[in-house]
C-alpha atoms as a PDB file:
ATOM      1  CA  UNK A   1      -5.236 -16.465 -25.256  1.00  0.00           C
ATOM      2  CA  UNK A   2      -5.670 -19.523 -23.038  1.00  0.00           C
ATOM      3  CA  UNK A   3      -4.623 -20.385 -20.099  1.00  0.00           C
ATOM      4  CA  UNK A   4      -0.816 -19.837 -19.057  1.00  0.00           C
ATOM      5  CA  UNK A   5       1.285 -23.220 -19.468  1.00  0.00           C
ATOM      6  CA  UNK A   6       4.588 -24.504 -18.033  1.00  0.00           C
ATOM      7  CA  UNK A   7       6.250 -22.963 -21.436  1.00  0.00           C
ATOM      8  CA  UNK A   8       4.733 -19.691 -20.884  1.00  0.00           C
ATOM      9  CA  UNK A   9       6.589 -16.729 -22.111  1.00  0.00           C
ATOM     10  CA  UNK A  10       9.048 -14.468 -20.162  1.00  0.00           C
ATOM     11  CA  UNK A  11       7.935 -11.295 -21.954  1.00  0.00           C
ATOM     12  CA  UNK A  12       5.037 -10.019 -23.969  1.00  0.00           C
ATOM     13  CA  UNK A  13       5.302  -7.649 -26.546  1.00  0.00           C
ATOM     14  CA  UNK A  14       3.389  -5.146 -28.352  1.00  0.00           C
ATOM     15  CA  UNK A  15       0.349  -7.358 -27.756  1.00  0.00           C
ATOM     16  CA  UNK A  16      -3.548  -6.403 -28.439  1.00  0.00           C
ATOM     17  CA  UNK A  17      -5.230  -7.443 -25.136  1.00  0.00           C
ATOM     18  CA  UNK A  18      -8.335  -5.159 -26.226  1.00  0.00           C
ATOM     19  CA  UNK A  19     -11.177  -5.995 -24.444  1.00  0.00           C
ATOM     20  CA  UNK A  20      -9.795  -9.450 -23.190  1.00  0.00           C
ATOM     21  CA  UNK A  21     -10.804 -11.286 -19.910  1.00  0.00           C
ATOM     22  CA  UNK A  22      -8.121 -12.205 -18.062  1.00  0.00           C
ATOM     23  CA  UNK A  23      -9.928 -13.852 -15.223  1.00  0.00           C
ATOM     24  CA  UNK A  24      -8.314 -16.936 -13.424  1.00  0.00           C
ATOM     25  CA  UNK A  25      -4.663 -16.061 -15.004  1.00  0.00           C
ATOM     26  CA  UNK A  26      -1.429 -15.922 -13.343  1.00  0.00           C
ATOM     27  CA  UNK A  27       1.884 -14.563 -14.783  1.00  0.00           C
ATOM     28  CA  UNK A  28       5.091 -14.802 -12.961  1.00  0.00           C
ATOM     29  CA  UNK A  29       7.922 -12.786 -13.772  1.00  0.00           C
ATOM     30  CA  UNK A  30       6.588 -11.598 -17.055  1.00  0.00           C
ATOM     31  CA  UNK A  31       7.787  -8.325 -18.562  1.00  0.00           C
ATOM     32  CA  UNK A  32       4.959  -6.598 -20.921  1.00  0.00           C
ATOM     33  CA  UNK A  33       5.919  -3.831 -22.897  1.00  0.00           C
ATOM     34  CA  UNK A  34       3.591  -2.147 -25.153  1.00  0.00           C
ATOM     35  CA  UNK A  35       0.775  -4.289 -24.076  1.00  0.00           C
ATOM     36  CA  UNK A  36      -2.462  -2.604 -24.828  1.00  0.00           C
ATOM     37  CA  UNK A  37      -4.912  -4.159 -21.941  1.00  0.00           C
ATOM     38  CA  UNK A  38      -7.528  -1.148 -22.544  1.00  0.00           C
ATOM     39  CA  UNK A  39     -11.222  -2.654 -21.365  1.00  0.00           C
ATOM     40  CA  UNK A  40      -9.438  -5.471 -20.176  1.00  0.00           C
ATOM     41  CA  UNK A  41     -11.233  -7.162 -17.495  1.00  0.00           C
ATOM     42  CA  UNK A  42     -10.005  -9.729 -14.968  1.00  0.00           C
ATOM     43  CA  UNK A  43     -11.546 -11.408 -11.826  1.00  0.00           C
ATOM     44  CA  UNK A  44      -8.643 -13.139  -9.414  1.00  0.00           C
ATOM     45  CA  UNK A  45      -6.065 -12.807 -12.231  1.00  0.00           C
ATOM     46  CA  UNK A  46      -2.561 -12.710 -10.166  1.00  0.00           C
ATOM     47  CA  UNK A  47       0.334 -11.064 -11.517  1.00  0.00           C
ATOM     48  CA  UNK A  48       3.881 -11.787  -9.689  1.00  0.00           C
ATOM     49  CA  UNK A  49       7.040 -10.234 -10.001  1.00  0.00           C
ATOM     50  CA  UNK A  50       5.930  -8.818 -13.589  1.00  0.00           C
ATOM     51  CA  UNK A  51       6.943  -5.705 -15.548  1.00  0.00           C
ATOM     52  CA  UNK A  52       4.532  -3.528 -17.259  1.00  0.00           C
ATOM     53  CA  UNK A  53       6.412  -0.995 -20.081  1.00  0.00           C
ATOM     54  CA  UNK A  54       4.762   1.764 -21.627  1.00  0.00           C
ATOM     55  CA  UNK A  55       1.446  -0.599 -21.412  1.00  0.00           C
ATOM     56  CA  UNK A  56      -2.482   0.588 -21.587  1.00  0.00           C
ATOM     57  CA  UNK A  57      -4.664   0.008 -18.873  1.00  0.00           C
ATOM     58  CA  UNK A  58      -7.340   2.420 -19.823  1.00  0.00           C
ATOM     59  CA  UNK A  59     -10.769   1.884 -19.064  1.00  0.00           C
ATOM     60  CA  UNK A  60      -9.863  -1.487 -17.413  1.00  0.00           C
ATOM     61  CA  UNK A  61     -11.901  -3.702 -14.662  1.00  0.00           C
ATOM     62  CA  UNK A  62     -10.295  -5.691 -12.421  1.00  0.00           C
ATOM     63  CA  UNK A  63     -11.803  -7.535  -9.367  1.00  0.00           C
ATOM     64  CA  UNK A  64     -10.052  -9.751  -6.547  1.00  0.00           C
ATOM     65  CA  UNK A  65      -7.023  -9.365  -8.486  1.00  0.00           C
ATOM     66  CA  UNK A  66      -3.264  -9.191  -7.554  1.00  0.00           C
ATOM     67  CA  UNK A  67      -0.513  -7.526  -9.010  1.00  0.00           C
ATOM     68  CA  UNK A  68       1.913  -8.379  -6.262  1.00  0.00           C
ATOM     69  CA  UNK A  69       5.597  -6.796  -6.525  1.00  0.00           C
ATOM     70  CA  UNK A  70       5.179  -5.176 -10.048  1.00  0.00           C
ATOM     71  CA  UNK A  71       6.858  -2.645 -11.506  1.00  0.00           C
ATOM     72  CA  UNK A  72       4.892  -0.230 -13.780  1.00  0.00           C
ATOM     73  CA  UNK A  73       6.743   2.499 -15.778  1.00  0.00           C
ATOM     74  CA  UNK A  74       5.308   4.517 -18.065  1.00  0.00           C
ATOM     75  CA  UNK A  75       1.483   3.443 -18.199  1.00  0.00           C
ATOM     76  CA  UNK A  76      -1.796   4.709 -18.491  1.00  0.00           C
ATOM     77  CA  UNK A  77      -4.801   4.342 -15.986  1.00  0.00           C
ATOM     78  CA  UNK A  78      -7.257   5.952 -17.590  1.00  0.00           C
ATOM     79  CA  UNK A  79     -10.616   5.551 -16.253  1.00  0.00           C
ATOM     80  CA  UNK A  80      -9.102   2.239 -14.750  1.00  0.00           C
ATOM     81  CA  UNK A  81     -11.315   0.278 -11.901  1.00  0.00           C
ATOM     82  CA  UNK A  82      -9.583  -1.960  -9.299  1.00  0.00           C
ATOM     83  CA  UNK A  83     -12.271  -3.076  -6.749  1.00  0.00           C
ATOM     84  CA  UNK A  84     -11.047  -5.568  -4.099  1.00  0.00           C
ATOM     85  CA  UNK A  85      -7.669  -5.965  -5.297  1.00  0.00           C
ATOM     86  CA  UNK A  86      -3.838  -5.667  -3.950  1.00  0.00           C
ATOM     87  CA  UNK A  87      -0.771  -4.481  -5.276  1.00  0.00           C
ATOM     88  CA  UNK A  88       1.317  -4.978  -2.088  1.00  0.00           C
ATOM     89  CA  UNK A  89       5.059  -3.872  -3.112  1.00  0.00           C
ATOM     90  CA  UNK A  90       4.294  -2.679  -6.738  1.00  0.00           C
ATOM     91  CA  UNK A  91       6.021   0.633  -7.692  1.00  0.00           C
ATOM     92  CA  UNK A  92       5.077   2.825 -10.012  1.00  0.00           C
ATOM     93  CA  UNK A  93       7.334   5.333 -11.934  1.00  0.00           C
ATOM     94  CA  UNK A  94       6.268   8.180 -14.861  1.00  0.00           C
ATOM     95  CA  UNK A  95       2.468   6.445 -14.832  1.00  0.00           C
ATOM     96  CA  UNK A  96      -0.626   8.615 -15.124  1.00  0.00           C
ATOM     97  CA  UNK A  97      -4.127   7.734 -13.086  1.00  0.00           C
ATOM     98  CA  UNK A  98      -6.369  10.159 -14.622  1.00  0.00           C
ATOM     99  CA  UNK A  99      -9.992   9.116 -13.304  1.00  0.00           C
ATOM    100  CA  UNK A 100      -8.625   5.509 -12.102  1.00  0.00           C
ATOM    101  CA  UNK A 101     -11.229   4.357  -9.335  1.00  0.00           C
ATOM    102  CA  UNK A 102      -9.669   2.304  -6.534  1.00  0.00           C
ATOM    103  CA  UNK A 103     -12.125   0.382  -3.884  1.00  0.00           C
ATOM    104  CA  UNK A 104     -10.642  -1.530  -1.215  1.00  0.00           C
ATOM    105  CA  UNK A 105      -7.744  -3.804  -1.629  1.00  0.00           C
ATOM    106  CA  UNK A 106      -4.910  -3.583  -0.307  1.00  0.00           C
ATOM    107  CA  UNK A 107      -2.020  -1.367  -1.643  1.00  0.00           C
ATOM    108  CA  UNK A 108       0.630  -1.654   1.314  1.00  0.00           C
ATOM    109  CA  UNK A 109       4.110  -0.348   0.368  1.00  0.00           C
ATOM    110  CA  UNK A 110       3.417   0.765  -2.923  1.00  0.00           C
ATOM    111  CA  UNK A 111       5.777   3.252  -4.207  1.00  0.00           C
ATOM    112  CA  UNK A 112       4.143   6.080  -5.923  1.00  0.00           C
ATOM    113  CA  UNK A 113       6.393   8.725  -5.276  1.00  0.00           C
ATOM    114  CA  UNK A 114       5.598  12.493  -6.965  1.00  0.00           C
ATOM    115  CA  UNK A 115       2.534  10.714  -9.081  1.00  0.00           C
ATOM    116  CA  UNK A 116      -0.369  12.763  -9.905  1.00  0.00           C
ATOM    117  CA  UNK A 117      -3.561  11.387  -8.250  1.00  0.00           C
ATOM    118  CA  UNK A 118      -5.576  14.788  -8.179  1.00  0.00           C
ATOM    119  CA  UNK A 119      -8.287  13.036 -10.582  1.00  0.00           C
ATOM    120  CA  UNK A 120      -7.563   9.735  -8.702  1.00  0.00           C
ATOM    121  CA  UNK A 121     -10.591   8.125  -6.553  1.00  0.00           C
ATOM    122  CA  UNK A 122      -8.886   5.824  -3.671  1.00  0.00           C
ATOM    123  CA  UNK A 123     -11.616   4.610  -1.112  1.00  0.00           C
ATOM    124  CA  UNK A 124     -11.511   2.110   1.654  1.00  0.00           C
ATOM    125  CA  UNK A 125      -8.199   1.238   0.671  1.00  0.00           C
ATOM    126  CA  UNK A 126      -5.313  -0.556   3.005  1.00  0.00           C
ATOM    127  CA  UNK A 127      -2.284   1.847   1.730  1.00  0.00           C
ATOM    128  CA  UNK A 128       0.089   1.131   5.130  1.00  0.00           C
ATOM    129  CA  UNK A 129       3.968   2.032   4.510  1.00  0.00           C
ATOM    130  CA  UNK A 130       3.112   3.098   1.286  1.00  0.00           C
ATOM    131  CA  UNK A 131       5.833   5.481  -0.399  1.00  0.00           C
ATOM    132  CA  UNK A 132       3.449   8.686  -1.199  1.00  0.00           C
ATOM    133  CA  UNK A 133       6.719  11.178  -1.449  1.00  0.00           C
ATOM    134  CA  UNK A 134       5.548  14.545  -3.055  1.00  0.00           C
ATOM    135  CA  UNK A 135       2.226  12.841  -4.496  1.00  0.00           C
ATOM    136  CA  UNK A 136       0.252  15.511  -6.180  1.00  0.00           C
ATOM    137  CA  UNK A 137      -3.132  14.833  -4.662  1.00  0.00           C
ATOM    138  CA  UNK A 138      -5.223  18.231  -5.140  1.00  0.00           C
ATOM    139  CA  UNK A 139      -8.617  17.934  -5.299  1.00  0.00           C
ATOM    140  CA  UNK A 140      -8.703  14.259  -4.825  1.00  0.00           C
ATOM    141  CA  UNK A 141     -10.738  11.823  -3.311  1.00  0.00           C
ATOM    142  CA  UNK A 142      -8.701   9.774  -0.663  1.00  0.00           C
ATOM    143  CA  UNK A 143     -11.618   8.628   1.429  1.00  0.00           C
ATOM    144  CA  UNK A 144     -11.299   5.489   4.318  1.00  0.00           C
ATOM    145  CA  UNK A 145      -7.429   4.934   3.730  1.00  0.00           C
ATOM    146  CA  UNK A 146      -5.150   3.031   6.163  1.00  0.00           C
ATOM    147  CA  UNK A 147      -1.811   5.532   5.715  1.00  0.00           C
ATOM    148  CA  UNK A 148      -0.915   4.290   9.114  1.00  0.00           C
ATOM    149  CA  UNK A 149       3.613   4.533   8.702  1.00  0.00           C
ATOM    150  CA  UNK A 150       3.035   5.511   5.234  1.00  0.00           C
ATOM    151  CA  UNK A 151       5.737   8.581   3.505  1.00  0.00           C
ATOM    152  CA  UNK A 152       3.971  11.342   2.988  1.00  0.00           C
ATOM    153  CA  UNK A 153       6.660  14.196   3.381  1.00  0.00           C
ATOM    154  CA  UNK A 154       6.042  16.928   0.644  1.00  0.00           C
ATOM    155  CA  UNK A 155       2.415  15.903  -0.430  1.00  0.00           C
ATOM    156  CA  UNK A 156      -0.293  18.189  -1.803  1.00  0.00           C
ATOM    157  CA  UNK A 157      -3.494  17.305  -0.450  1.00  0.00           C
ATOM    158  CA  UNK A 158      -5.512  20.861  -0.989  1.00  0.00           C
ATOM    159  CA  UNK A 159      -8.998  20.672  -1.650  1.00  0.00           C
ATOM    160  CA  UNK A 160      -8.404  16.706  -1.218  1.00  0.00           C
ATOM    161  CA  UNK A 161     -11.614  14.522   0.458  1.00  0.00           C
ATOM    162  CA  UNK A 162      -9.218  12.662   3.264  1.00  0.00           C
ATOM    163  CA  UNK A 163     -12.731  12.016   5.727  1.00  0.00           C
ATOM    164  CA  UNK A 164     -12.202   8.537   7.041  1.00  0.00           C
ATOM    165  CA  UNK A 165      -8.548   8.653   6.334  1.00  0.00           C
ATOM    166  CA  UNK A 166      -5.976   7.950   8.814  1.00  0.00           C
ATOM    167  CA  UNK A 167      -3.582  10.855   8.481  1.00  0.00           C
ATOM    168  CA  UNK A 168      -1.412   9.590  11.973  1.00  0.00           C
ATOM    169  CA  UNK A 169       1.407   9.642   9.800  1.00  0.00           C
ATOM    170  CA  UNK A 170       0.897  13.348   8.140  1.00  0.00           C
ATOM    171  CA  UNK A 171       3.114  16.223   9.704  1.00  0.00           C
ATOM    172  CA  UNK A 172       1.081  19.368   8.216  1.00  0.00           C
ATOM    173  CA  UNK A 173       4.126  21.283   8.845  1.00  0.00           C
ATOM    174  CA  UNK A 174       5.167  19.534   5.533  1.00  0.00           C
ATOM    175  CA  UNK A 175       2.225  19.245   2.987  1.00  0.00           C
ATOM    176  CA  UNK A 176      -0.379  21.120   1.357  1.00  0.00           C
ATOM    177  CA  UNK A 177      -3.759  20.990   2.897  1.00  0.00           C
ATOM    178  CA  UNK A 178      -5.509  24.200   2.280  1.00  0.00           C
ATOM    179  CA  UNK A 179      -9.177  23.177   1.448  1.00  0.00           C
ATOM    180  CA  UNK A 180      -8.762  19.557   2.804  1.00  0.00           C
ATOM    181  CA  UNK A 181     -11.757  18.030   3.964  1.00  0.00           C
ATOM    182  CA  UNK A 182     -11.437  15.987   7.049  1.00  0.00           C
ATOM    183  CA  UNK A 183     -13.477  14.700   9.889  1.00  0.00           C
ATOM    184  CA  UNK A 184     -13.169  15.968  13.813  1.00  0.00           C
ATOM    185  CA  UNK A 185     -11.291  12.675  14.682  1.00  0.00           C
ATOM    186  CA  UNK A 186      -8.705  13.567  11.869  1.00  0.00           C
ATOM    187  CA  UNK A 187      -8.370  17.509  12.984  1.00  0.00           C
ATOM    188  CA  UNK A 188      -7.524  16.081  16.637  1.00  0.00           C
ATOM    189  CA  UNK A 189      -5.195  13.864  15.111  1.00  0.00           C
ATOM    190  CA  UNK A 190      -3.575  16.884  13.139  1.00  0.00           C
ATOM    191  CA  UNK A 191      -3.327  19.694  15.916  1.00  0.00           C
ATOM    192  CA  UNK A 192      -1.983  16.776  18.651  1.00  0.00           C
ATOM    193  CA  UNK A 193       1.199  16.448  15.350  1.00  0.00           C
ATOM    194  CA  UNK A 194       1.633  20.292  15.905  1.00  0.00           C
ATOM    195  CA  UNK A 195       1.823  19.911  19.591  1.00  0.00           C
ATOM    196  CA  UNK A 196      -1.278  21.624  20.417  1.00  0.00           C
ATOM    197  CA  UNK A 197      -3.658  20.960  23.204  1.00  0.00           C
ATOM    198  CA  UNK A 198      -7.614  20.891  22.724  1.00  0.00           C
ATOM    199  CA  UNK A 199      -9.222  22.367  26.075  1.00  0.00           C
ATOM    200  CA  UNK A 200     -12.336  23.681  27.240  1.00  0.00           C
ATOM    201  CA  UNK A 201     -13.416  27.065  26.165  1.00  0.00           C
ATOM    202  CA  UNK A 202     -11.901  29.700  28.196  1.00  0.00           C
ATOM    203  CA  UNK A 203     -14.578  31.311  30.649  1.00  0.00           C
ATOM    204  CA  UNK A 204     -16.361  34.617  29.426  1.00  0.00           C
END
């Protein structure tokens, strides 16, 4: 494909990225529709201000990468790796993350309202004033997140890993979390939301 020039194209259509390393690119304000990226790979690629429509990402690798104030609607993460990488401000509307594997990165106000993550792994991952409205999380792994000020009103987190997770911004008045797994620093943080006090035990 080449390296982007100072004629590069505003939108990309219907284009077979199969397999293609996109390492060292940078697209501003490109709209891709139809683009099938599937075992794509790219290492400190930047995306800005782009639009992905209805595109592939399936089985994808991408490392020290940025996709910074996208838009995705309609795509598929299948079995998708992002290790190190940000999407600060991205949004994300009718996309599916079966098996995607996030590591790191930084995904700070992301908006993923009502997605399904429950085959999602997120790990170690900077998430802060992310929009996570009714995400369906069950059975996830959400392991090492920053969710400090994120949304999280209406999520389902049952049977979700959350150790490591900072859950300061969780009311459990208003989520699913039978089955969660957490860590004693995260239960503390959960019963001082309900207005509970942790004492001593009472004298036999």
């Amino acid at each position: 494909m080449g390296e982007p020039t100072d004629a590069a194209p505003t939108e990309v259509r219907d284009a077979d990225w199969y397999g293609e390393d996109l390492s060292g690119q940078e697209h501003t304000a490109v709209r891709f529709s139809g683009v099938d990226l599937t075992e794509a790979t790219g290492e400190g690629a930047v995306f800005t201000d782009c639009t992905f429509v209805d595109c592939k990402f399936n089985a994808t690798s991408f490392t020290d990468a940025a996709f910074l104030n996208c838009s995705f609607t309609g795509c598929a993460f299948f079995q998708a790796e992002f290790t190190a990488c940000k999407f600060v401000g991205s949004r994300f509307q009718r996309c599916t993350f079966d098996l995607m594997s996030v590591d790191g990165g930084d995904w700070s106000f992301v908006l993923l309202p009502g997605a399904d993550l429950a085959r999602a792994t997120l790990a170690g991952t900077r998430m802060r004033e992310a929009d996570l409205t009714g995400v369906r999380a069950a059975g996830a792994t959400l392991r090492g997140l920053d969710l400090s000020a994120a949304e999280l009103s209406g999520v389902d987190l049952s049977g979700a890993d959350l150790r490591g997770s900072d859950l300061s911004a969780l009311d459990p008045r208003d989520a699913e979390l039978a089955g969660a797994q957490i860590d004693v620093t995260q239960a503390v943080v959960l019963v001082t939301t309900l207005g509970l006090r942790v004492g001593p035990d009472a004298p036999g």
